[in-house]
N, C-alpha and C. Protein backbone atom coordinates (compact mmCIF):
# COMPACT_ATOMS: atom_id res chain seq x y z
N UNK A 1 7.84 5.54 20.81
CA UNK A 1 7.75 5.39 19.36
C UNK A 1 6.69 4.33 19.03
N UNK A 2 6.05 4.85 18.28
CA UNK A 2 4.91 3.47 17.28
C UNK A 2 5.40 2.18 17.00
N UNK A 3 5.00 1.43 17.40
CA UNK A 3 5.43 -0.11 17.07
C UNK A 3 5.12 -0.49 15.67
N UNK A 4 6.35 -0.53 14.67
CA UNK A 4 6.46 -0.87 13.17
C UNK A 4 5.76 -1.73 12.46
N UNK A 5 5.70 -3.08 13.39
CA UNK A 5 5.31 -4.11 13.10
C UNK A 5 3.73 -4.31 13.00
N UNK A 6 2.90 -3.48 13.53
CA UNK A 6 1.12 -3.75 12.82
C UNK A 6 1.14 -3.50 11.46
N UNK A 7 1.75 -2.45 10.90
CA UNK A 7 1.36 -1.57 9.71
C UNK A 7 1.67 -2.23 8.78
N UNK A 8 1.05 -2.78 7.82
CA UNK A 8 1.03 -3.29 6.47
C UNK A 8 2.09 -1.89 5.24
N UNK A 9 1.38 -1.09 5.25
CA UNK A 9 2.00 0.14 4.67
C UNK A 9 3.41 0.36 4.88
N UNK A 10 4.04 -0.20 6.14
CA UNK A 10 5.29 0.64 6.63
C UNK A 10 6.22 -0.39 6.28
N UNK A 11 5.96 -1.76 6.42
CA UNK A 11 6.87 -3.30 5.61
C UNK A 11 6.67 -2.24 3.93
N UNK A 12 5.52 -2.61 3.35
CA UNK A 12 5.58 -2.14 2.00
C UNK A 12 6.44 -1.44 1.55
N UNK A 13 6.27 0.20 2.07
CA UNK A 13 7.04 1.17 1.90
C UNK A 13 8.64 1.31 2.08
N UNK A 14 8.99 0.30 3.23
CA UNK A 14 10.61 -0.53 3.25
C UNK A 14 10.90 -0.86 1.88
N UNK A 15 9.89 -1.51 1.40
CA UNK A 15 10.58 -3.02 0.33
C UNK A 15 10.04 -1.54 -0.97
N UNK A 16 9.47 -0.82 -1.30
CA UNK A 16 9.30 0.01 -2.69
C UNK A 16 10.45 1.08 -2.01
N UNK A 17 10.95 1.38 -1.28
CA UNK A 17 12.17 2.24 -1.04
C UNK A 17 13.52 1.37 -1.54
N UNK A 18 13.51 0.54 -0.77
CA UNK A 18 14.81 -0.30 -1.10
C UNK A 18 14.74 -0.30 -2.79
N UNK A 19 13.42 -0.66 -3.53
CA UNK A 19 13.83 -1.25 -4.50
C UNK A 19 13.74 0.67 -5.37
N UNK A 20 13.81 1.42 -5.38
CA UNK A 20 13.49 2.67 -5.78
C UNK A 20 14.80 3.70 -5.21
N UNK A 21 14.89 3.53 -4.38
CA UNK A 21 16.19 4.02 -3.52
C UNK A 21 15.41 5.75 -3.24
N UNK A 22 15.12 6.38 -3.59
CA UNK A 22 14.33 7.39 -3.70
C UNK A 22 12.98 8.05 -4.36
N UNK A 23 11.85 8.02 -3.46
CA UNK A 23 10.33 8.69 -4.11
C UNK A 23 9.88 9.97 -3.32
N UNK A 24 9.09 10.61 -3.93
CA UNK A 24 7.69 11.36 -3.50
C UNK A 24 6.67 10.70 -2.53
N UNK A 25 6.04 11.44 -1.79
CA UNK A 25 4.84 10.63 -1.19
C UNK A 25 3.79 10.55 -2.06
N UNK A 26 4.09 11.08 -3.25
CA UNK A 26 2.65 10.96 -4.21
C UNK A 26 3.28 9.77 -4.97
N UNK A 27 4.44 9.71 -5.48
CA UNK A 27 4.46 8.61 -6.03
C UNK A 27 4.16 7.05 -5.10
N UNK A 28 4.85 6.91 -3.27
CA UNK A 28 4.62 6.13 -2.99
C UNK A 28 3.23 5.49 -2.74
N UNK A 29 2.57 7.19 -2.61
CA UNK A 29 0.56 6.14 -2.33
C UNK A 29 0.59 5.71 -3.63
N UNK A 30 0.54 6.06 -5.04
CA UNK A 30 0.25 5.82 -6.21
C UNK A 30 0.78 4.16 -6.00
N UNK A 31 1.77 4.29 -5.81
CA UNK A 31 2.24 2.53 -6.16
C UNK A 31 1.63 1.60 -5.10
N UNK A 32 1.90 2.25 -3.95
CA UNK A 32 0.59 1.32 -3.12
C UNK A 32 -0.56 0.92 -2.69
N UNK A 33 -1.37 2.16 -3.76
CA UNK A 33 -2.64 2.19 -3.68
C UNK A 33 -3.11 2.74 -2.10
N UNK A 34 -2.32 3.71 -1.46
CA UNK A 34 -2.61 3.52 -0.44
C UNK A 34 -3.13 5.15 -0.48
N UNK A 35 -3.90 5.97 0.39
CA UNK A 35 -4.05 7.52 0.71
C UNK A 35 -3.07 8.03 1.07
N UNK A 36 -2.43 9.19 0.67
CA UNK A 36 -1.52 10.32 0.82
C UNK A 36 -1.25 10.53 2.33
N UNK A 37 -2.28 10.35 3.29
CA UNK A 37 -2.40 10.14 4.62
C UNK A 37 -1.70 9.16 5.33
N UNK A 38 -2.43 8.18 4.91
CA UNK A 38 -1.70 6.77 4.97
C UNK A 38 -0.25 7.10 5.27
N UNK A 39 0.23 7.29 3.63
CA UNK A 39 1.89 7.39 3.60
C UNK A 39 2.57 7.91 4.07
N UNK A 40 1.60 9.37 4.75
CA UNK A 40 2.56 10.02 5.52
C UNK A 40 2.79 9.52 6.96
N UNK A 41 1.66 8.63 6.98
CA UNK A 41 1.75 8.18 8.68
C UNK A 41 2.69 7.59 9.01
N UNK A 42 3.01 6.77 7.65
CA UNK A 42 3.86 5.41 7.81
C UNK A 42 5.38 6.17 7.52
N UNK A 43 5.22 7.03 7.11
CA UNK A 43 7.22 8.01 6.70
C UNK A 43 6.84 8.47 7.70
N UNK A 44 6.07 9.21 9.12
CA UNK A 44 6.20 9.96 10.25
C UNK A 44 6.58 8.34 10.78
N UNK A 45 6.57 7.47 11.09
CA UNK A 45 6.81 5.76 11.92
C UNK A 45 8.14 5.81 11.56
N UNK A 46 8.35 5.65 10.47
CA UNK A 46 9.78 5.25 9.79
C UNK A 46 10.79 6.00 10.03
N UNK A 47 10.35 7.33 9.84
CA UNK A 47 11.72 8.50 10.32
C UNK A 47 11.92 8.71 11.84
N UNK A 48 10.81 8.36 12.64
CA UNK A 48 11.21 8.15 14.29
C UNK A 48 11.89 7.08 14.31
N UNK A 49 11.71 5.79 13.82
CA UNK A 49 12.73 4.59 13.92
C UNK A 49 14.21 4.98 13.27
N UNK A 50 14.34 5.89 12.89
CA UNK A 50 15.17 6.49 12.16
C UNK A 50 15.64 5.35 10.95
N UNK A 51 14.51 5.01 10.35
CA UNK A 51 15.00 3.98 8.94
C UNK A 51 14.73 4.81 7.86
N UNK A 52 14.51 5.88 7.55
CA UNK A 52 14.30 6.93 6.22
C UNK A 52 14.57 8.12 6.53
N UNK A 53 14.95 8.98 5.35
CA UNK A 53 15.33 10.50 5.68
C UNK A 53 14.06 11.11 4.85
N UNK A 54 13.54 12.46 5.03
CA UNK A 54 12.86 12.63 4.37
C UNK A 54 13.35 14.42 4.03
N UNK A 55 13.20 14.93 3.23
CA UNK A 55 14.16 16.01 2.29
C UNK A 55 12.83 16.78 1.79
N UNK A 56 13.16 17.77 1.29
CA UNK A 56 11.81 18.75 1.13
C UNK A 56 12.74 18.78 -0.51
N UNK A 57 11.99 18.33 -1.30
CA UNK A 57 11.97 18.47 -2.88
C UNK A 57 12.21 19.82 -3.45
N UNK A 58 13.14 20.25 -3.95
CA UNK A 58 12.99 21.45 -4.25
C UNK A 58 12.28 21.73 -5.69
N UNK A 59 12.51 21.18 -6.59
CA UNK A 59 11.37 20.57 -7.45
C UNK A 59 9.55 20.74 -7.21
N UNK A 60 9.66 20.26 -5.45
CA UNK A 60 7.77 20.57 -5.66
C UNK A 60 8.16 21.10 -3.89
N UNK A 61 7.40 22.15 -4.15
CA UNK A 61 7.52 23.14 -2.94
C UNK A 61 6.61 22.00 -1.94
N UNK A 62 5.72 21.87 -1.99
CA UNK A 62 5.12 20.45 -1.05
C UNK A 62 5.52 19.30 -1.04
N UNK A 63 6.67 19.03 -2.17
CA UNK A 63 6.50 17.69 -2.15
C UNK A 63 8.05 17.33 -1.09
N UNK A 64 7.57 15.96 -0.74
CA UNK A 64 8.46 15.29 0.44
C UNK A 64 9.68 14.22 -0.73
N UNK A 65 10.77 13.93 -0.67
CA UNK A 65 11.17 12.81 -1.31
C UNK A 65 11.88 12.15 -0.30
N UNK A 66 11.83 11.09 0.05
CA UNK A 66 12.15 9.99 1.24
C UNK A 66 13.08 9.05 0.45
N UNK A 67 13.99 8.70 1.75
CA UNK A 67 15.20 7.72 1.16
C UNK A 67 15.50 6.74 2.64
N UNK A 68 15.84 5.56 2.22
CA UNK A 68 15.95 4.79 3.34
C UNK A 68 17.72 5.47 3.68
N UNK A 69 17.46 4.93 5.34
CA UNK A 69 19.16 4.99 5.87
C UNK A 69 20.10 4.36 5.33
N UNK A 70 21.02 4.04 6.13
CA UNK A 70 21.48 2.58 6.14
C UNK A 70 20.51 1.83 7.07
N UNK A 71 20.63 2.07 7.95
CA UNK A 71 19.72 1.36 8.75
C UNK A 71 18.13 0.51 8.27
N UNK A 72 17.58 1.49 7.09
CA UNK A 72 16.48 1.24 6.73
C UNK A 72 16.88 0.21 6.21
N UNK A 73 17.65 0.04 4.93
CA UNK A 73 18.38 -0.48 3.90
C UNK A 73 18.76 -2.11 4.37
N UNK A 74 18.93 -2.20 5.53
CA UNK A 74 19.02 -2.93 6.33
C UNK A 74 18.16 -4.06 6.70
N UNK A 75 16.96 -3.17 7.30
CA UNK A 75 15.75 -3.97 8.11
C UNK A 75 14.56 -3.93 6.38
N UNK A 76 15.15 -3.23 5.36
CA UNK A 76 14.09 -3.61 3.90
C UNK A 76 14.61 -4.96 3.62
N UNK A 77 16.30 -5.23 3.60
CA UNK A 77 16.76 -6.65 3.36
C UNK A 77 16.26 -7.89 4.11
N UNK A 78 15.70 -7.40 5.34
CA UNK A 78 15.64 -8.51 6.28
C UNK A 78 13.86 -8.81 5.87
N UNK A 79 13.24 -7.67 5.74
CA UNK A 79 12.40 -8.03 5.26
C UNK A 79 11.60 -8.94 4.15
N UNK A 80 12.41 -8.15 2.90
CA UNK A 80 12.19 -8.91 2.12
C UNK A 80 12.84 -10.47 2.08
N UNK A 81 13.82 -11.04 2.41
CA UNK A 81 14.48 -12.14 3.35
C UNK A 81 13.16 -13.12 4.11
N UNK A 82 12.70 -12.48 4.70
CA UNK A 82 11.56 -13.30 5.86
C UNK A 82 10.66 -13.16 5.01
N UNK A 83 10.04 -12.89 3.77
CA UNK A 83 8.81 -12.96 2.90
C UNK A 83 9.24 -13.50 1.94
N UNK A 84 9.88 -13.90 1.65
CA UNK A 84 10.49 -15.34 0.81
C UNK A 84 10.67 -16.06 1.33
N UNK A 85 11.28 -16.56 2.62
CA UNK A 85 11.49 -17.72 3.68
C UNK A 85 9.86 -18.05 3.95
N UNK A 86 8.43 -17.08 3.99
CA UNK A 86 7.65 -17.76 4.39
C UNK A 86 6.52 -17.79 3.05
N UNK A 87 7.00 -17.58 2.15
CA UNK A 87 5.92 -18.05 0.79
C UNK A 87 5.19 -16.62 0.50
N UNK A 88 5.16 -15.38 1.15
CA UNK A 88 4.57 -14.46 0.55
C UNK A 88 4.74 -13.57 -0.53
N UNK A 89 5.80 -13.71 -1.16
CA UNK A 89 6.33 -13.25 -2.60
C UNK A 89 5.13 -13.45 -3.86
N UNK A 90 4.46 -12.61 -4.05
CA UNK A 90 3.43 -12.83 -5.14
C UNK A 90 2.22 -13.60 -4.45
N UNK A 91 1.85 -13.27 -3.37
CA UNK A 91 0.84 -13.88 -2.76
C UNK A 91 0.13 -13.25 -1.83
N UNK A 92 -0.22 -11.85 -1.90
CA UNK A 92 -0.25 -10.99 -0.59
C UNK A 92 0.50 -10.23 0.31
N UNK A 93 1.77 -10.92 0.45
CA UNK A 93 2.45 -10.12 0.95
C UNK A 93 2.84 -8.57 1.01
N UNK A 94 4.28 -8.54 1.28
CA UNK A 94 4.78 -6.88 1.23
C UNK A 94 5.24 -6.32 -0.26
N UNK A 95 5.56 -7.03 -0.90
CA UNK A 95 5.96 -6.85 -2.49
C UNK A 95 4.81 -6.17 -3.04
């Protein structure tokens, strides 16, 4: 499995799941400014760690809607936890 921890995108996408509880991959590049590519790389990382489910929208025949586990739900708390313990809240960080 891909090691979680390089990807800027895949912390992000923890902490806009947790706080969203359920999106689209179009909505998540939109909020992170990130490519549709991108996002999917980082929900193919996440669903092997098994921290998100991802569901085929019946709503949009392409579209994906992703939800953290418990597990995810979990390691988004700890996250966001360790980016307040080290000053990155409104400063670059994962927020």
């Amino acid at each position: 499995m891909e090691s979680l921890t390089h990807t800027f995108s895949i912390k992000a996408l923890l902490i806009l799941l947790k706080e969203s509880r359920r999106m689209t991959l179009e909505e998540l590049a939109a909020e992170m400014g990130e490519t549709h590519g991108s996002v999917v790389h980082a929900i193919d990382a996440l669903q092997g760690a098994k921290l998100i489910e991802s569901l085929q929208s019946r709503n949009a025949p392409y579209g994906r809607v992703v939800t953290l586990t418990l597990t995810g739900q979990a390691v988004a708390a700890k996250l966001k936890e360790i980016e307040n313990l080290i000053g990155w809240e409104g400063g670059g960080g994962v927020t």
